[in-house]
Protein backbone atom coordinates (compact mmCIF):
# COMPACT_ATOMS: atom_id res chain seq x y z
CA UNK A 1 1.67 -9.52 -11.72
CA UNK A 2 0.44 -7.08 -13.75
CA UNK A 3 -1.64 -3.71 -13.63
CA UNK A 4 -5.19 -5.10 -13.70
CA UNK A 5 -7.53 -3.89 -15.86
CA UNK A 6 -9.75 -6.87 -16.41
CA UNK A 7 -13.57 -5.86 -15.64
CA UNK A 8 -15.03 -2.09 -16.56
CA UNK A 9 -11.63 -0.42 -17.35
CA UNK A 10 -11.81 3.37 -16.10
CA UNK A 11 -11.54 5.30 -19.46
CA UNK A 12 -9.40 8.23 -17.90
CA UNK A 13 -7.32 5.99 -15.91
CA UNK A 14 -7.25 2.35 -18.11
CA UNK A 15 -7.52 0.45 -14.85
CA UNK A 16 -9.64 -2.27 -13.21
CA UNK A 17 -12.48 -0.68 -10.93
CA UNK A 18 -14.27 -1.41 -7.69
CA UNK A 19 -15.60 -4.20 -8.71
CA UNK A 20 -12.68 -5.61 -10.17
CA UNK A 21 -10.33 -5.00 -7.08
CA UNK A 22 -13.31 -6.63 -5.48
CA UNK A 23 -13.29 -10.11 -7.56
CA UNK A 24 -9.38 -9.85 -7.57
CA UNK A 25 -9.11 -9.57 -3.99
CA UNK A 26 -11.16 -12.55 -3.65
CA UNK A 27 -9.48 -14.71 -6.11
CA UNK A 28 -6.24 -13.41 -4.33
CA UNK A 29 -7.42 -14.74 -0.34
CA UNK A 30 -8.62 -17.95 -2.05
CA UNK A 31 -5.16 -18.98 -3.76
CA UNK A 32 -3.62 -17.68 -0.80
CA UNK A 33 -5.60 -19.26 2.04
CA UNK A 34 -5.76 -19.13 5.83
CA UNK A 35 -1.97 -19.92 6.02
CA UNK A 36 -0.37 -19.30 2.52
CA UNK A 37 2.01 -16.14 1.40
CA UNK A 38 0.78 -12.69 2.13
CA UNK A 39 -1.84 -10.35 1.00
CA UNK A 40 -1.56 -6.68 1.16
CA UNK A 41 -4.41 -4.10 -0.06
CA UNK A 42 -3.78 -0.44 0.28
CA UNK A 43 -6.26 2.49 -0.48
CA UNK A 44 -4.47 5.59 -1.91
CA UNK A 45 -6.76 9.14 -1.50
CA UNK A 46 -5.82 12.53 -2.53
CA UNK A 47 -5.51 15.13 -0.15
CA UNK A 48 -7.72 18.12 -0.62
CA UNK A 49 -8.51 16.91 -4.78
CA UNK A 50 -12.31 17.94 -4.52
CA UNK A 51 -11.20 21.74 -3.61
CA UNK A 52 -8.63 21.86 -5.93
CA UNK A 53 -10.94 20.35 -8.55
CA UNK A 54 -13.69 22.78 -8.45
CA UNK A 55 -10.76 26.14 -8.22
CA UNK A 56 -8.67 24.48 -11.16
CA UNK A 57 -11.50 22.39 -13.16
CA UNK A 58 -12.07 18.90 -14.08
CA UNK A 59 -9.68 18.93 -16.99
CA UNK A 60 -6.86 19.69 -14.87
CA UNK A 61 -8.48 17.34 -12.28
CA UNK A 62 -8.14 14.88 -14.31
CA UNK A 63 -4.53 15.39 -15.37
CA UNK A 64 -3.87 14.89 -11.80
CA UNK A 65 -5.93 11.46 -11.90
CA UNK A 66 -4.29 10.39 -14.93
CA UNK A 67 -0.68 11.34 -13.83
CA UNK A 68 -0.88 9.42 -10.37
CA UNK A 69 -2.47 6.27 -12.09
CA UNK A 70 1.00 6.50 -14.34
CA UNK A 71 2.68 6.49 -11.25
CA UNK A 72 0.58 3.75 -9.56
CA UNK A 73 1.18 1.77 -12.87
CA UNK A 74 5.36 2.61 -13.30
CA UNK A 75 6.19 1.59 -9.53
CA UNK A 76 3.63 -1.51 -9.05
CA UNK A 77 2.69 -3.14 -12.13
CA UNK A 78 5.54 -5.61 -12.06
CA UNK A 79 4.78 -7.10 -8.65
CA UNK A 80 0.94 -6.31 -8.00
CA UNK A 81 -2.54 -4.80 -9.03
CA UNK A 82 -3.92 -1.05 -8.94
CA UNK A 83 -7.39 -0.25 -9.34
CA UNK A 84 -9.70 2.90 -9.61
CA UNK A 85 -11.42 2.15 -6.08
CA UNK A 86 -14.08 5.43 -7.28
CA UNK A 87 -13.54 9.22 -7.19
CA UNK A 88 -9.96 9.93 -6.39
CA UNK A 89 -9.23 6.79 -4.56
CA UNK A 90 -7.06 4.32 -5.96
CA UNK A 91 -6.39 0.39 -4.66
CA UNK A 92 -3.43 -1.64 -4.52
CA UNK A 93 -3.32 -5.53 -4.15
CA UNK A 94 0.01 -7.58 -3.73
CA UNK A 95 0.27 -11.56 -2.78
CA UNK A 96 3.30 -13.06 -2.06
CA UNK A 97 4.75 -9.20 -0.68
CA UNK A 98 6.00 -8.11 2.42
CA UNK A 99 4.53 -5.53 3.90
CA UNK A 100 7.25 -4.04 5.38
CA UNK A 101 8.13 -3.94 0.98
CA UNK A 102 4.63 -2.26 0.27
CA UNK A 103 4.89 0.20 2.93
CA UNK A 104 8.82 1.22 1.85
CA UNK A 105 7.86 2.07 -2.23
CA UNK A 106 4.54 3.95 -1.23
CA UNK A 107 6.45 5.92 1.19
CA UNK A 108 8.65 6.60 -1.78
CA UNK A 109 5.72 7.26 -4.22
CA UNK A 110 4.27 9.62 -1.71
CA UNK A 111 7.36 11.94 -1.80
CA UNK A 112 7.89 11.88 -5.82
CA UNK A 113 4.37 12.83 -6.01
CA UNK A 114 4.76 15.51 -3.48
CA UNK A 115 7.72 17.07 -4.94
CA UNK A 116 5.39 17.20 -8.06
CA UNK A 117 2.89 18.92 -5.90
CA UNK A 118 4.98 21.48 -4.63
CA UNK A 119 6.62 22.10 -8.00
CA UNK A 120 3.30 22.40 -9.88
CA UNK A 121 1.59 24.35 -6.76
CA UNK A 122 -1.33 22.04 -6.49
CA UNK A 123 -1.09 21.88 -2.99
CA UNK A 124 -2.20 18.30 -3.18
CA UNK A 125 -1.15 15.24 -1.37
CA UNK A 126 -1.86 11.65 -0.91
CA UNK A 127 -2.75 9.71 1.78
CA UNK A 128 -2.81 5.80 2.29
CA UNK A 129 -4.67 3.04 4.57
CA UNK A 130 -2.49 -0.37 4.17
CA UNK A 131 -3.63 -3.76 5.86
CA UNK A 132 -2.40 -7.31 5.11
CA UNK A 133 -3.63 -10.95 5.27
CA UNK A 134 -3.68 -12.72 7.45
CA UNK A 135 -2.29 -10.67 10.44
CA UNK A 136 -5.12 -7.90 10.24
CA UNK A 137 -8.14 -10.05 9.02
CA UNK A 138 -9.17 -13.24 7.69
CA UNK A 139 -12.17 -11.90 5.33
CA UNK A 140 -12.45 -9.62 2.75
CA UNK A 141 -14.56 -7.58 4.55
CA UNK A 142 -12.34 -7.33 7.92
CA UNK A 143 -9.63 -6.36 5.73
CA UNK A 144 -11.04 -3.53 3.53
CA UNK A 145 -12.68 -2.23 6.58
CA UNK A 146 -8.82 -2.02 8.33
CA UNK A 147 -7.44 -0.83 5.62
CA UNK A 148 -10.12 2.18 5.10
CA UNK A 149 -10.08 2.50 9.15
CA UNK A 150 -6.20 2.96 8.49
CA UNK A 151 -6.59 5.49 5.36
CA UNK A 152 -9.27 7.47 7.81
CA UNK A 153 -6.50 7.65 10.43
CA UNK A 154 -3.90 9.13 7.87
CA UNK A 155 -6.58 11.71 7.24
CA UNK A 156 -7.27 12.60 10.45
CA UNK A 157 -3.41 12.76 11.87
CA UNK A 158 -2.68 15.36 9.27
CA UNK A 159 -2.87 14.06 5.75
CA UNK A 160 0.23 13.37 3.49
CA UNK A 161 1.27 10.33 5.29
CA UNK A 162 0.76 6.16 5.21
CA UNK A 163 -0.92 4.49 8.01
CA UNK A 164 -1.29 0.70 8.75
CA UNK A 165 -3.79 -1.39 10.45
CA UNK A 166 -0.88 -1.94 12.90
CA UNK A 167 0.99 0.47 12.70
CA UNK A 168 3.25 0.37 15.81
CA UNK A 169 4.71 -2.66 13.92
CA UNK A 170 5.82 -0.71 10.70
CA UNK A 171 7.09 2.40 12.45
CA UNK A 172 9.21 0.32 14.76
CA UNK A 173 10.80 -1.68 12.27
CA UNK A 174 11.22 1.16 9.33
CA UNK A 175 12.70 3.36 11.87
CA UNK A 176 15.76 1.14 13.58
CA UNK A 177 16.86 -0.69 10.35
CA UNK A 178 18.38 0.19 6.44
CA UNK A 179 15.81 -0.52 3.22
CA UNK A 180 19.09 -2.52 2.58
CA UNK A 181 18.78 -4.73 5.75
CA UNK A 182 14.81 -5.13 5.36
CA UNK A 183 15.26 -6.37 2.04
CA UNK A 184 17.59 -9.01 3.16
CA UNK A 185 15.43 -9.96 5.64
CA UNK A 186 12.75 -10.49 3.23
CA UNK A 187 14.70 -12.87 1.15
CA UNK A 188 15.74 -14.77 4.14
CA UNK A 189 12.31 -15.22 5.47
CA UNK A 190 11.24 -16.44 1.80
CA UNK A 191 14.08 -18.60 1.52
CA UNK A 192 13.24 -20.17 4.99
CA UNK A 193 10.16 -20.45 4.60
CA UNK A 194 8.95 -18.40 7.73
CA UNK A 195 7.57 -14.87 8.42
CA UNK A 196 10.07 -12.06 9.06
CA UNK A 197 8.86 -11.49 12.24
CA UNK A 198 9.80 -14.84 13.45
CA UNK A 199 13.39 -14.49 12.38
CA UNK A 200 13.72 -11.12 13.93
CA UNK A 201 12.40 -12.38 17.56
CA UNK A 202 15.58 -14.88 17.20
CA UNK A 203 17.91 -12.39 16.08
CA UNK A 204 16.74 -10.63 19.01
CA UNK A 205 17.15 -13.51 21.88
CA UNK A 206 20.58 -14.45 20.53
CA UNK A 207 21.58 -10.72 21.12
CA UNK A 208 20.21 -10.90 24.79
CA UNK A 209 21.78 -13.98 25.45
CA UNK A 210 24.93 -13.02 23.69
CA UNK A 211 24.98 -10.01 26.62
CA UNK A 212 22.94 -11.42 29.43
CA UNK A 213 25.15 -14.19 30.12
């Protein structure tokens, strides 16, 4: 997929807006449907942006803006849809993505635009709410409001970080195993047609039988 910018196109920016992400995510859950490939929709916020726009100004506000849409746009274009939610809040949308995937490569956004951060003394930072179809929600509505419930709890742990609807799930799994090993695990689930979760529950009973017997 491509960056969307169907809809009112941001003029700073050049992407899709709220209502856009809107009409996308429901042409998205409609191809997909109640059992079809998955859906993931992250909201992206920056960390302190409305103090550092009124000390800096909005022309270097908006350098910021425009820089982490070019990021947005470099690491997701090829696989999914980013949006200009409103203000400094950005949307992702994905079908057909893991989102063990989604989570990895926003982890990895978050840090190159930290780095930038701290070189550039911004003190800026973002922070991200991710949920997915059809394990957190079934409706539009349940899923935006997990996936700004999520963003509110990145906020309010400490800022600079990625939360998920579920996110005892995420940390589990990107803690005990290799990017390399998730990614194979991703193919494998694709080319079995079955959700990763499912093969990892019987890699996990072979391994207690292989010891418990």
């Amino acid at each position: 997929m491509r960056t969307q910018t169907a809809g009112s196109a941001n003029g700073l920016t050049k992407l899709g807006d709220h209502a856009g992400f809107l009409d996308a995510l429901t042409a998205t859950l409609g191809a997909a449907g109640e059992k079809g490939p998955p859906v993931v929709l992250a909201l992206i916020d920056l960390d302190w942006f409305g103090k550092y726009n009124a000390e800096a100004g909005e022309q270097a506000g908006d350098r910021v803006l425009a820089r982490l849409s070019e990021l947005l746009g470099a690491s997701f274009a090829s696989q999914g849809q980013v949006f200009r939610y409103g203000g400094d809040a950005f949307a992702l949308l994905f079908q057909d993505v893991e989102k063990e995937s989604v989570f990895l490569q926003l982890e990895a956004l978050r840090k190159v635009f930290a780095d930038e951060a701290k070189e550039a003394n911004t003190g800026l930072s973002i922070s991200v709410g991710l949920a997915a179809h059809p394990e957190d929600g079934a409706r539009e509505s349940e899923l935006i409001r997990r996936m700004n419930e999520a963003l509110y709890r990145a906020k309010v742990s400490g800022r600079d970080r990625i939360c998920l609807a579920r996110a005892e799930k995420m940390v589990t799994k990107t803690s005990h195993y290799g990017q390399g090993q998730l990614e194979g695990l991703s193919r494998l689930a694709k080319r079995e047609g079955v959700n990763e979760a499912a093969l990892l529950r019987e890699a996990l009973d072979d391994l207690l039988r292989k010891y418990n017997n």
